[in-house]
PDB file of N, CA and C in Angstrom:
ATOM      1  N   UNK A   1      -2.436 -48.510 -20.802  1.00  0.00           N
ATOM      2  CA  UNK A   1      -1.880 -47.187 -20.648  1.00  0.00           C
ATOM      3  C   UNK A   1      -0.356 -47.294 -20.609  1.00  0.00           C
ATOM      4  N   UNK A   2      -0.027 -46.354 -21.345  1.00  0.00           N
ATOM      5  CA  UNK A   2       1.905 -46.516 -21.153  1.00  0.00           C
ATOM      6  C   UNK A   2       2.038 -46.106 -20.333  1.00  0.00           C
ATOM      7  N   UNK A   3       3.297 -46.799 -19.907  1.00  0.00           N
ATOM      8  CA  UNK A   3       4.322 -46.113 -18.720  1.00  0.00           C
ATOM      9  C   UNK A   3       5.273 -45.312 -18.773  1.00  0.00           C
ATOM     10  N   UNK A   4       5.617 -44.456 -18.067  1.00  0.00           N
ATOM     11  CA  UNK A   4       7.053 -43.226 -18.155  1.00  0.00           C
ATOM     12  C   UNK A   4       8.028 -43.825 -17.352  1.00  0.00           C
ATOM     13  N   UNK A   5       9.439 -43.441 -17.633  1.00  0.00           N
ATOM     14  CA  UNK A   5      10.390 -44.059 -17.078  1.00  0.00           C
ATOM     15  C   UNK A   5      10.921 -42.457 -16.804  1.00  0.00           C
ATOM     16  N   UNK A   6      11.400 -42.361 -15.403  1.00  0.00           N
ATOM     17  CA  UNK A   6      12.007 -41.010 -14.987  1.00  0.00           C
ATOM     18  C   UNK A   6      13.429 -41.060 -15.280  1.00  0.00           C
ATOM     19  N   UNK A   7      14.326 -40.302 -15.861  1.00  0.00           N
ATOM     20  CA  UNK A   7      15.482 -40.168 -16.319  1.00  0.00           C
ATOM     21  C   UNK A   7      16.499 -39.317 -16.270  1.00  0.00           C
ATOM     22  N   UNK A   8      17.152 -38.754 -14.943  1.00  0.00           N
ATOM     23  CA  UNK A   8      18.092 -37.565 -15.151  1.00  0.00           C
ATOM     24  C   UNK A   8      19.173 -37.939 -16.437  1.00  0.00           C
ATOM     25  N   UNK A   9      19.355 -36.405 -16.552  1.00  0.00           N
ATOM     26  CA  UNK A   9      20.207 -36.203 -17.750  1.00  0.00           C
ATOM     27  C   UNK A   9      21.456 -35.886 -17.415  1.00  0.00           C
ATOM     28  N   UNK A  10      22.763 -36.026 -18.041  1.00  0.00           N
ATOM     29  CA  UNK A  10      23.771 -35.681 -17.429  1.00  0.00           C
ATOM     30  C   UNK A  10      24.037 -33.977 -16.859  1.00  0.00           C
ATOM     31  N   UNK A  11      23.062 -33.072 -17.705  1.00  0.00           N
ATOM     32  CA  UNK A  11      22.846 -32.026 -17.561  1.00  0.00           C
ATOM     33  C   UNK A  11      22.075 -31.496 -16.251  1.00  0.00           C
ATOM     34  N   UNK A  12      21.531 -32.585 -15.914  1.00  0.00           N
ATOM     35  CA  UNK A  12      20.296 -32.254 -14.430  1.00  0.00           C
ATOM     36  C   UNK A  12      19.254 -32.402 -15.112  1.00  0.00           C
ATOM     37  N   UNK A  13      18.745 -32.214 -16.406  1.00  0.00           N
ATOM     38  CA  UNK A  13      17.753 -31.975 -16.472  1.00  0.00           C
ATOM     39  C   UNK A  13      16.312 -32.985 -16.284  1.00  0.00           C
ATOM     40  N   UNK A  14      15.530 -33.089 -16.528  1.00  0.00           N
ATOM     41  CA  UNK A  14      14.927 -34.819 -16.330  1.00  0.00           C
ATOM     42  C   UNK A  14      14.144 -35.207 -17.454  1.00  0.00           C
ATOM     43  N   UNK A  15      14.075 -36.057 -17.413  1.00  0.00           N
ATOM     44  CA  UNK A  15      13.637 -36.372 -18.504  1.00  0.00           C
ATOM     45  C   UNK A  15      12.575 -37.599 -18.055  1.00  0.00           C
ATOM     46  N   UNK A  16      11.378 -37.797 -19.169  1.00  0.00           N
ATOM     47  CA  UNK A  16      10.462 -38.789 -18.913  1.00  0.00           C
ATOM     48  C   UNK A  16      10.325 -39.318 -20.543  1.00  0.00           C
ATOM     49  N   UNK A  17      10.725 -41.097 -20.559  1.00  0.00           N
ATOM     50  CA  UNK A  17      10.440 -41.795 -21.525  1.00  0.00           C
ATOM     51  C   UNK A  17       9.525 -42.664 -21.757  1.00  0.00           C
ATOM     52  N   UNK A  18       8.879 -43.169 -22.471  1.00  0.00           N
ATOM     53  CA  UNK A  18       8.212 -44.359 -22.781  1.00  0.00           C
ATOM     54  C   UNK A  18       8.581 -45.173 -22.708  1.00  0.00           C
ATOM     55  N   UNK A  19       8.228 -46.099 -21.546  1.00  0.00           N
ATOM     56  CA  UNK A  19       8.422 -47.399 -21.670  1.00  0.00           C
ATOM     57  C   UNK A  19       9.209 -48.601 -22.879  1.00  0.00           C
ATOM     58  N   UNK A  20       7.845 -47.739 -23.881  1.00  0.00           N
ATOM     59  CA  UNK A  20       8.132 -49.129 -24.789  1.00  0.00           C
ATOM     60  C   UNK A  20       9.031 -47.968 -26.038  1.00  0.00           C
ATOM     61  N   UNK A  21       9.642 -46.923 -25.951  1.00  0.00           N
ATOM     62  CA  UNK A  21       9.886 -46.297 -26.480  1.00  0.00           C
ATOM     63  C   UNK A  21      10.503 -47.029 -27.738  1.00  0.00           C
ATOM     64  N   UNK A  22      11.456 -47.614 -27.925  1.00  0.00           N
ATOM     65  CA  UNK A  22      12.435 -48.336 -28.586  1.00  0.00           C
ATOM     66  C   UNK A  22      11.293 -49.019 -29.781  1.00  0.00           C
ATOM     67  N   UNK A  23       9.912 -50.006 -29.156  1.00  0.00           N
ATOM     68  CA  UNK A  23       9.364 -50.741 -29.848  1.00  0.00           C
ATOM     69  C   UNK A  23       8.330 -49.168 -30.793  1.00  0.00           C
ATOM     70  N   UNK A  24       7.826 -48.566 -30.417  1.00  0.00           N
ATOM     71  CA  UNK A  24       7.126 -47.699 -30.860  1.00  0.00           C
ATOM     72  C   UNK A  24       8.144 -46.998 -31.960  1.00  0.00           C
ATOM     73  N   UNK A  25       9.703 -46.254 -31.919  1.00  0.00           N
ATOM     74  CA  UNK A  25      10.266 -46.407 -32.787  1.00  0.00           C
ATOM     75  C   UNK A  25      10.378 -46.979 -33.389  1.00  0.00           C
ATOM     76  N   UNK A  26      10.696 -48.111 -33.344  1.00  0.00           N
ATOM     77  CA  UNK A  26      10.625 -49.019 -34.597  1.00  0.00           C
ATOM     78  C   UNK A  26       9.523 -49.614 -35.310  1.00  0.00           C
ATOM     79  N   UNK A  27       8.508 -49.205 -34.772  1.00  0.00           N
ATOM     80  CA  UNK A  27       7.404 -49.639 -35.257  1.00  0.00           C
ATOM     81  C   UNK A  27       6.624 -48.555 -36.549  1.00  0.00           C
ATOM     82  N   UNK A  28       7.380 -47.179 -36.167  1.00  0.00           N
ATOM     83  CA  UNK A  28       7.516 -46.130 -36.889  1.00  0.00           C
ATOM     84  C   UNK A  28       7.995 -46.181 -38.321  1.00  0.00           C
ATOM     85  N   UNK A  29       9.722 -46.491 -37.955  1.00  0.00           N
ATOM     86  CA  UNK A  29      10.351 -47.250 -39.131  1.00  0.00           C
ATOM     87  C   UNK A  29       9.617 -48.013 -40.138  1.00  0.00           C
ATOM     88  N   UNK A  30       9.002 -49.300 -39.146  1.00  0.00           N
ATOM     89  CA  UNK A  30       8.568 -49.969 -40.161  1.00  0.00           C
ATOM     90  C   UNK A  30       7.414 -49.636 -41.042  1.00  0.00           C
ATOM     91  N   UNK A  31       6.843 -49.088 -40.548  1.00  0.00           N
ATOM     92  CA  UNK A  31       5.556 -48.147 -41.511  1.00  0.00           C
ATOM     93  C   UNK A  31       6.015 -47.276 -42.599  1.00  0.00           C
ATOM     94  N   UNK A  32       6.901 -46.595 -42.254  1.00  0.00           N
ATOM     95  CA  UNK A  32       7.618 -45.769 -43.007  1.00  0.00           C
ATOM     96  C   UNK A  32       8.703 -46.117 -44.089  1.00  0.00           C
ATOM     97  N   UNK A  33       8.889 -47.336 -43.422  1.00  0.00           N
ATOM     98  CA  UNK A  33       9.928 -48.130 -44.837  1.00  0.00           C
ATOM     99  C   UNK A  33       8.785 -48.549 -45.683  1.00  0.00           C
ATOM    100  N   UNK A  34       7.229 -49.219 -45.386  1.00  0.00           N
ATOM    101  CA  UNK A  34       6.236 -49.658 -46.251  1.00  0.00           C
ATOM    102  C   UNK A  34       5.845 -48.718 -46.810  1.00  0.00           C
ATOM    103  N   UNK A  35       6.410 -47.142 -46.757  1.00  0.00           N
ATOM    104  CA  UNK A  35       5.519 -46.164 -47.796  1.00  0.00           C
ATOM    105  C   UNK A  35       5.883 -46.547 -49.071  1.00  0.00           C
ATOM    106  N   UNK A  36       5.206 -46.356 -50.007  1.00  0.00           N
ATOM    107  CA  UNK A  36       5.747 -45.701 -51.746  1.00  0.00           C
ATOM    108  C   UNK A  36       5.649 -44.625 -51.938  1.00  0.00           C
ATOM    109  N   UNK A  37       7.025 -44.515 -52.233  1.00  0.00           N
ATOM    110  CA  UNK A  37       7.087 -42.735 -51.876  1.00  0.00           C
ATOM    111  C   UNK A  37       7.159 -42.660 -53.942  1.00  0.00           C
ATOM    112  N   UNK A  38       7.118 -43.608 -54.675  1.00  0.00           N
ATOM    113  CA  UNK A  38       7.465 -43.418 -56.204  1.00  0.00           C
ATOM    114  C   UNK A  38       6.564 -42.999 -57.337  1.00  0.00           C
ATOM    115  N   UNK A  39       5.296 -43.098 -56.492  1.00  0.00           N
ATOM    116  CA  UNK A  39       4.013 -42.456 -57.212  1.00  0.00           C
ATOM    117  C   UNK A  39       4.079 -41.079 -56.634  1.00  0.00           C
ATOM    118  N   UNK A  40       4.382 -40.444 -55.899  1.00  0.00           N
ATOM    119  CA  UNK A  40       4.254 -39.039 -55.839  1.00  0.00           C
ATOM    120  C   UNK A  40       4.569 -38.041 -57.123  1.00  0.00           C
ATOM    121  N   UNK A  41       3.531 -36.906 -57.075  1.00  0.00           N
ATOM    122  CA  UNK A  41       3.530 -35.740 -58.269  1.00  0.00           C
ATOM    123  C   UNK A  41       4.857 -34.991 -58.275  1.00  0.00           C
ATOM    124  N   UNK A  42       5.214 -35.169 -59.724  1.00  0.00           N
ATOM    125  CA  UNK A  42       6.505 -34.355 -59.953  1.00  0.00           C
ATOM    126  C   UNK A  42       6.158 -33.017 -59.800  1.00  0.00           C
ATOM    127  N   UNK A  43       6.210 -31.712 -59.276  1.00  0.00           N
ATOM    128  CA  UNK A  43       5.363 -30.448 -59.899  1.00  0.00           C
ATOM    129  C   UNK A  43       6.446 -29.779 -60.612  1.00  0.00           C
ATOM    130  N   UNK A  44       6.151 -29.364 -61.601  1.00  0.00           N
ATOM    131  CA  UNK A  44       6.828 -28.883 -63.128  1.00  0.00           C
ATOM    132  C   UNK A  44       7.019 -27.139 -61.597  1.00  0.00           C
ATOM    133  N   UNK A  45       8.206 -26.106 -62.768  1.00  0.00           N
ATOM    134  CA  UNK A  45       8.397 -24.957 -61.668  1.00  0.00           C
ATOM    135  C   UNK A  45       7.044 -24.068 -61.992  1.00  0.00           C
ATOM    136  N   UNK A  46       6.444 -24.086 -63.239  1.00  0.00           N
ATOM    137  CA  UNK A  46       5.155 -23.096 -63.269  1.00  0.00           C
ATOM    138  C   UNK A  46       4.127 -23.580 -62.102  1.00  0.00           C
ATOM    139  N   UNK A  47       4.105 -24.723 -61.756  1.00  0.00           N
ATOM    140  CA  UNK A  47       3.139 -24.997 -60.156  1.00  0.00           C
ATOM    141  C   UNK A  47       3.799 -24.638 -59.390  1.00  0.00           C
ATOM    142  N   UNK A  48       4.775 -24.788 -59.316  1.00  0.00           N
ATOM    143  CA  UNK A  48       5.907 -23.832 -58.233  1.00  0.00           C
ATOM    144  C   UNK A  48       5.690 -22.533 -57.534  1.00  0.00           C
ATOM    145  N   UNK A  49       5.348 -22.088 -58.596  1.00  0.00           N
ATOM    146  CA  UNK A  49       5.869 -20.350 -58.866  1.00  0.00           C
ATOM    147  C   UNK A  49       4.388 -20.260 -58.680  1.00  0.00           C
ATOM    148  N   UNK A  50       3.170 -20.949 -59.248  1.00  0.00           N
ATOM    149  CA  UNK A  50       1.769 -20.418 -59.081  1.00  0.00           C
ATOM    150  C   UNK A  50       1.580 -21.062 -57.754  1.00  0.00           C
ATOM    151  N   UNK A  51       2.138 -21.861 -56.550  1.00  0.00           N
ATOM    152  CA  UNK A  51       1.803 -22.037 -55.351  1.00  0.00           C
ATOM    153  C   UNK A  51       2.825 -20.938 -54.793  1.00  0.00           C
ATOM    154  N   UNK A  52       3.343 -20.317 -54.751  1.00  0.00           N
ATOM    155  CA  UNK A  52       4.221 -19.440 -54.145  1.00  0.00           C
ATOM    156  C   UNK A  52       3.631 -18.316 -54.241  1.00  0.00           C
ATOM    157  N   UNK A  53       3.095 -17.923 -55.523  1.00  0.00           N
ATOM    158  CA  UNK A  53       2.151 -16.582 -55.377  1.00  0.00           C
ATOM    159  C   UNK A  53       0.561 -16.497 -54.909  1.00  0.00           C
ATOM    160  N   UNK A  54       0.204 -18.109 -54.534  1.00  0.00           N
ATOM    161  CA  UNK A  54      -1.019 -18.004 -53.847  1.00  0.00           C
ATOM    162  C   UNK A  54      -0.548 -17.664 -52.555  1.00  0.00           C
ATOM    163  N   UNK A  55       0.777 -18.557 -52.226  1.00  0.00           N
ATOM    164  CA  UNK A  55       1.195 -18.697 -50.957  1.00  0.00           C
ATOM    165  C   UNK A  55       0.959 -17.041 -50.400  1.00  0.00           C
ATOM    166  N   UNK A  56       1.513 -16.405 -50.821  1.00  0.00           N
ATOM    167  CA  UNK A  56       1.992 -14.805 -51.020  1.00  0.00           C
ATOM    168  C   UNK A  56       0.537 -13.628 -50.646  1.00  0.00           C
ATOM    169  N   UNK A  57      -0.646 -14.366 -51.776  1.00  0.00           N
ATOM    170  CA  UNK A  57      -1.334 -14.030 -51.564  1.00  0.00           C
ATOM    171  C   UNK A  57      -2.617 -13.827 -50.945  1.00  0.00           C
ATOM    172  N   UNK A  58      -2.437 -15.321 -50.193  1.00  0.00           N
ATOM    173  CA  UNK A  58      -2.880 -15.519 -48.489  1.00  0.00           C
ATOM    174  C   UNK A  58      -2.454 -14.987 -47.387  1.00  0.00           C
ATOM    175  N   UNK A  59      -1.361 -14.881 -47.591  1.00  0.00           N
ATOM    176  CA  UNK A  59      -0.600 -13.940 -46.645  1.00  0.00           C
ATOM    177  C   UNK A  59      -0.610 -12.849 -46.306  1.00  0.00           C
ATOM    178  N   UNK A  60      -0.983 -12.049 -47.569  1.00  0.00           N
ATOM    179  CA  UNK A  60      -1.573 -10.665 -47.742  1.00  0.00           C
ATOM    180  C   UNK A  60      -2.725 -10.576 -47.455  1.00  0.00           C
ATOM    181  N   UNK A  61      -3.851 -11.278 -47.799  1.00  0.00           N
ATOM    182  CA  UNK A  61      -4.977 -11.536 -47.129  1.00  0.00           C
ATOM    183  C   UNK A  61      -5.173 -11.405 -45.605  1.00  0.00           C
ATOM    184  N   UNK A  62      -4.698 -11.920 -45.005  1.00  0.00           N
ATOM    185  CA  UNK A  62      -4.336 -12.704 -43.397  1.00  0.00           C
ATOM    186  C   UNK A  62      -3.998 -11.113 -42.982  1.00  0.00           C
ATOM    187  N   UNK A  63      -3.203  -9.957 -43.610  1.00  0.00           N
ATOM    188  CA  UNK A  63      -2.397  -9.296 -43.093  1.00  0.00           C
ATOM    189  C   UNK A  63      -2.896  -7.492 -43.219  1.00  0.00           C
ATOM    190  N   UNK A  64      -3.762  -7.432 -44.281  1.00  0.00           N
ATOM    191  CA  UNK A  64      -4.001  -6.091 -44.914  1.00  0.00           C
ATOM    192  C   UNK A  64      -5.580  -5.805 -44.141  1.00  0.00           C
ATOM    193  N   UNK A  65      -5.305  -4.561 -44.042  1.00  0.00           N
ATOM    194  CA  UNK A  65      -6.287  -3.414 -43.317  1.00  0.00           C
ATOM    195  C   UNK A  65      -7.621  -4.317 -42.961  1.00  0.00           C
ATOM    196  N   UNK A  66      -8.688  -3.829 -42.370  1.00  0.00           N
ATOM    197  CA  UNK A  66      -9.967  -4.335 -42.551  1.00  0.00           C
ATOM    198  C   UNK A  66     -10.614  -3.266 -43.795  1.00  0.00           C
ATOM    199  N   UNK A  67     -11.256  -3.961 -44.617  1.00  0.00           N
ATOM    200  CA  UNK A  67     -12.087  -3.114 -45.817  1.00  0.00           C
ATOM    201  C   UNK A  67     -12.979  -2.084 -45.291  1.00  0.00           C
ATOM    202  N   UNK A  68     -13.459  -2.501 -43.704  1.00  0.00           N
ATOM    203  CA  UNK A  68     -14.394  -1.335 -43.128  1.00  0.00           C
ATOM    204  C   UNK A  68     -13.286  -0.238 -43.085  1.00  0.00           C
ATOM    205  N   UNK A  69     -12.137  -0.198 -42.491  1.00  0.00           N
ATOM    206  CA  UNK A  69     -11.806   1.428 -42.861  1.00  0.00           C
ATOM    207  C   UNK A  69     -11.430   2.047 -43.743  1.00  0.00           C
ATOM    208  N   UNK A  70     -11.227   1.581 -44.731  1.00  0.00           N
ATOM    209  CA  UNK A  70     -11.041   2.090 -46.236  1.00  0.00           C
ATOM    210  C   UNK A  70     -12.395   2.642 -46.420  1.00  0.00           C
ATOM    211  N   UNK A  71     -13.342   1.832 -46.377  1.00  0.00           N
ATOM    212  CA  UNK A  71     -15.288   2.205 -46.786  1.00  0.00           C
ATOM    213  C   UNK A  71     -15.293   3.651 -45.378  1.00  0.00           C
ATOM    214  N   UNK A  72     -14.610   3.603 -44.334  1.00  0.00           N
ATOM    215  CA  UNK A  72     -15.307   4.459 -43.421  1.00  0.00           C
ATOM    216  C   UNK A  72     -14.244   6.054 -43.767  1.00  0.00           C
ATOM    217  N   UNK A  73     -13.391   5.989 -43.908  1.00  0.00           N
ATOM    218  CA  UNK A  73     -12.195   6.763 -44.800  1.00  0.00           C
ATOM    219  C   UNK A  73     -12.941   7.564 -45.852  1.00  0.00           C
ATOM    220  N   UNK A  74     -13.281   5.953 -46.843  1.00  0.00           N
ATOM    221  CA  UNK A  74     -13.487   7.193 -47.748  1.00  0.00           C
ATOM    222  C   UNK A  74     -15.193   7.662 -48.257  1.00  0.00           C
ATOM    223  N   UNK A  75     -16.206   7.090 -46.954  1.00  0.00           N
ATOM    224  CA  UNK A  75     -17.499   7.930 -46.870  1.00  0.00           C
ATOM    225  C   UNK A  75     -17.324   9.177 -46.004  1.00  0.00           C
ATOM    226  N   UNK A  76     -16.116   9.436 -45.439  1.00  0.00           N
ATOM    227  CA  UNK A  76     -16.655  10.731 -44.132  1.00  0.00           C
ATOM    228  C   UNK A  76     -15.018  11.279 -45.400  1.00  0.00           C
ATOM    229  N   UNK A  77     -14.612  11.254 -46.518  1.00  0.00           N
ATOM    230  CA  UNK A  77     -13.583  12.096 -47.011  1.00  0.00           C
ATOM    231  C   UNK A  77     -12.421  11.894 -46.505  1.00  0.00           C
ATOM    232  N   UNK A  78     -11.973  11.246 -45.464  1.00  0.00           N
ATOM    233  CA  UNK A  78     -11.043  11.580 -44.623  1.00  0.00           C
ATOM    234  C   UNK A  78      -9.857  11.204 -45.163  1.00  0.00           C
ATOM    235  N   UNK A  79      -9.184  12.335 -45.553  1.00  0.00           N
ATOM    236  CA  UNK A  79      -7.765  11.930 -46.927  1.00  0.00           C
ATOM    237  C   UNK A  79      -6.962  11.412 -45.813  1.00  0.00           C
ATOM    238  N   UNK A  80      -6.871  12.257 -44.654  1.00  0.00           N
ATOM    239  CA  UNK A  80      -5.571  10.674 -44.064  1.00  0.00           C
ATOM    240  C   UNK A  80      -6.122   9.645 -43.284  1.00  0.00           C
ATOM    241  N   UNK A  81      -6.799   9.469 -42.984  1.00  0.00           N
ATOM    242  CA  UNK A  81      -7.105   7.904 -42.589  1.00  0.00           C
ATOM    243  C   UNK A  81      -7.131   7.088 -44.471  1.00  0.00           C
ATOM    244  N   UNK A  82      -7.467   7.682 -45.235  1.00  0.00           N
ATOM    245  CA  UNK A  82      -7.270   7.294 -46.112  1.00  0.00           C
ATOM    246  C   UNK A  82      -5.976   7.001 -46.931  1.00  0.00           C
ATOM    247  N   UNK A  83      -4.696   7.842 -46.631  1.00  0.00           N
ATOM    248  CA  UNK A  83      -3.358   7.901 -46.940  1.00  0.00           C
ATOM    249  C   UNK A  83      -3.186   6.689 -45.750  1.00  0.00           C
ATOM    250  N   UNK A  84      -3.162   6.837 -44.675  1.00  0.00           N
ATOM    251  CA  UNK A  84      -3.031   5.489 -43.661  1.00  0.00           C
ATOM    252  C   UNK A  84      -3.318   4.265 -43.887  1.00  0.00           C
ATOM    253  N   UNK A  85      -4.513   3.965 -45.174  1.00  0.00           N
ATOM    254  CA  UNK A  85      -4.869   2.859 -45.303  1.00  0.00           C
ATOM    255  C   UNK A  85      -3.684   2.492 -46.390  1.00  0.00           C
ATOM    256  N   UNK A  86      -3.673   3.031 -47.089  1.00  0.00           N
ATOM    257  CA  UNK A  86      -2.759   3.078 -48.460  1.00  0.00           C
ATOM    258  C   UNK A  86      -1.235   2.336 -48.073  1.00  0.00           C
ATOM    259  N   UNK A  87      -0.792   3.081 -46.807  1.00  0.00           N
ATOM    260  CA  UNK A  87       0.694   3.012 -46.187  1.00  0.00           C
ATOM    261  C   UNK A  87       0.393   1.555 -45.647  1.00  0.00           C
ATOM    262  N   UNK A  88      -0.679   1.204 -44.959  1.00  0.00           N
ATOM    263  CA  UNK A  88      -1.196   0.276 -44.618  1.00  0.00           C
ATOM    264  C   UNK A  88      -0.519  -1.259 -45.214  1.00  0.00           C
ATOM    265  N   UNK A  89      -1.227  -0.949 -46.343  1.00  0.00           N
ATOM    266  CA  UNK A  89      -1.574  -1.859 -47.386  1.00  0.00           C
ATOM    267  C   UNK A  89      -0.144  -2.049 -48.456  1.00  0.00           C
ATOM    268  N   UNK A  90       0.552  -0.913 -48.503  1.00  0.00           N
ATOM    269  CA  UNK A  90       1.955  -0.470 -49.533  1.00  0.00           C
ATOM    270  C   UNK A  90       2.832  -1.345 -48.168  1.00  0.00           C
ATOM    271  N   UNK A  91       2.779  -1.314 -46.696  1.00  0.00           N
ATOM    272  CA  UNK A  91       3.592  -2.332 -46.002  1.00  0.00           C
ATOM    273  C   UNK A  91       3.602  -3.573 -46.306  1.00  0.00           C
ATOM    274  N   UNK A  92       2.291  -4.043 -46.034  1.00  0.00           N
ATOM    275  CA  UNK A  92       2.104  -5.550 -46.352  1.00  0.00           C
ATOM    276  C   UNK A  92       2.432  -6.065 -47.646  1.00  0.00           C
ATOM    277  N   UNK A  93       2.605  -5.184 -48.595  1.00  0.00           N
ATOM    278  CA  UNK A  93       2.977  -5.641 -49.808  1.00  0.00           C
ATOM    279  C   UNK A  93       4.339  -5.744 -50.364  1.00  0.00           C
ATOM    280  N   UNK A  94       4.949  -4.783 -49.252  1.00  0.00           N
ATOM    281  CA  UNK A  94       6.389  -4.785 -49.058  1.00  0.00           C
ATOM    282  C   UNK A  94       7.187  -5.906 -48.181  1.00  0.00           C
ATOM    283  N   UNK A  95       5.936  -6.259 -47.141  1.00  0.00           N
ATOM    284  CA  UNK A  95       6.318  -7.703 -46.141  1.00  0.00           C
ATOM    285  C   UNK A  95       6.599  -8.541 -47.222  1.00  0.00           C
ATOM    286  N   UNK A  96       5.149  -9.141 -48.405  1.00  0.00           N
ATOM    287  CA  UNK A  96       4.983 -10.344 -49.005  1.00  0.00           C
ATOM    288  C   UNK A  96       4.927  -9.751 -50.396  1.00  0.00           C
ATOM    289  N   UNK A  97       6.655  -9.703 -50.742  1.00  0.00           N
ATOM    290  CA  UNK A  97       6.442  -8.941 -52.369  1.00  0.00           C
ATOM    291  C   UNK A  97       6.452 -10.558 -53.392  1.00  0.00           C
ATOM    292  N   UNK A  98       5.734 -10.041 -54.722  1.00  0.00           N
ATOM    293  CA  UNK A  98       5.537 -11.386 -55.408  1.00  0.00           C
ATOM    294  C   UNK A  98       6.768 -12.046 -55.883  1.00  0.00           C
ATOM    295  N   UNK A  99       6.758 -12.784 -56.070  1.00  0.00           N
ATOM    296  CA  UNK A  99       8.081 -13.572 -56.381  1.00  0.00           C
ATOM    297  C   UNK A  99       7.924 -13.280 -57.754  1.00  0.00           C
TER     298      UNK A  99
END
């Protein structure tokens, strides 16, 4: 189990370190100097631009009305809960406009 080392700060504040902090950094380093970072995918800008508008369009997902009140809107007629959904939906699209 590691140990904490208690540490005021010149600020007061306190602070608690790892022991072996120093070796665990560097042990970081060294993993990280062994990556190959030279095989990684170039992505051309059309993958770009088509992950940005999925991006976009998850977001909108995540964000727009539930479909039950649009369906409950527009079985009982109800033009403004139905204009509400619309404004609804015309926001979120104004939050996450497409690139």
């Amino acid at each position: 189990m590691d140990t904490f080392i208690k540490t005021v700060r010149e600020d007061g504040t306190v602070e608690y370190v790892n022991s072996r902090y120093d070796e665990i950094v560097s042990m970081v380093e060294e993993e990280r100097s062994k990556q190959d970072l030279t095989n990684l995918p170039i992505l051309t800008q059309e993958e770009l631009d088509a992950d940005l508008l999925n991006n976009v369009h998850q977001r909108r997902i995540l964000e727009y009305p539930p479909l039950t009140d649009f369906a409950d809107a527009w079985v009982k007629q109800d033009e403004t809960a139905l204009e509400e959904y619309r404004q609804a939906c015309l926001a979120v699209k104004a939050k996450y406009p497409k690139p």
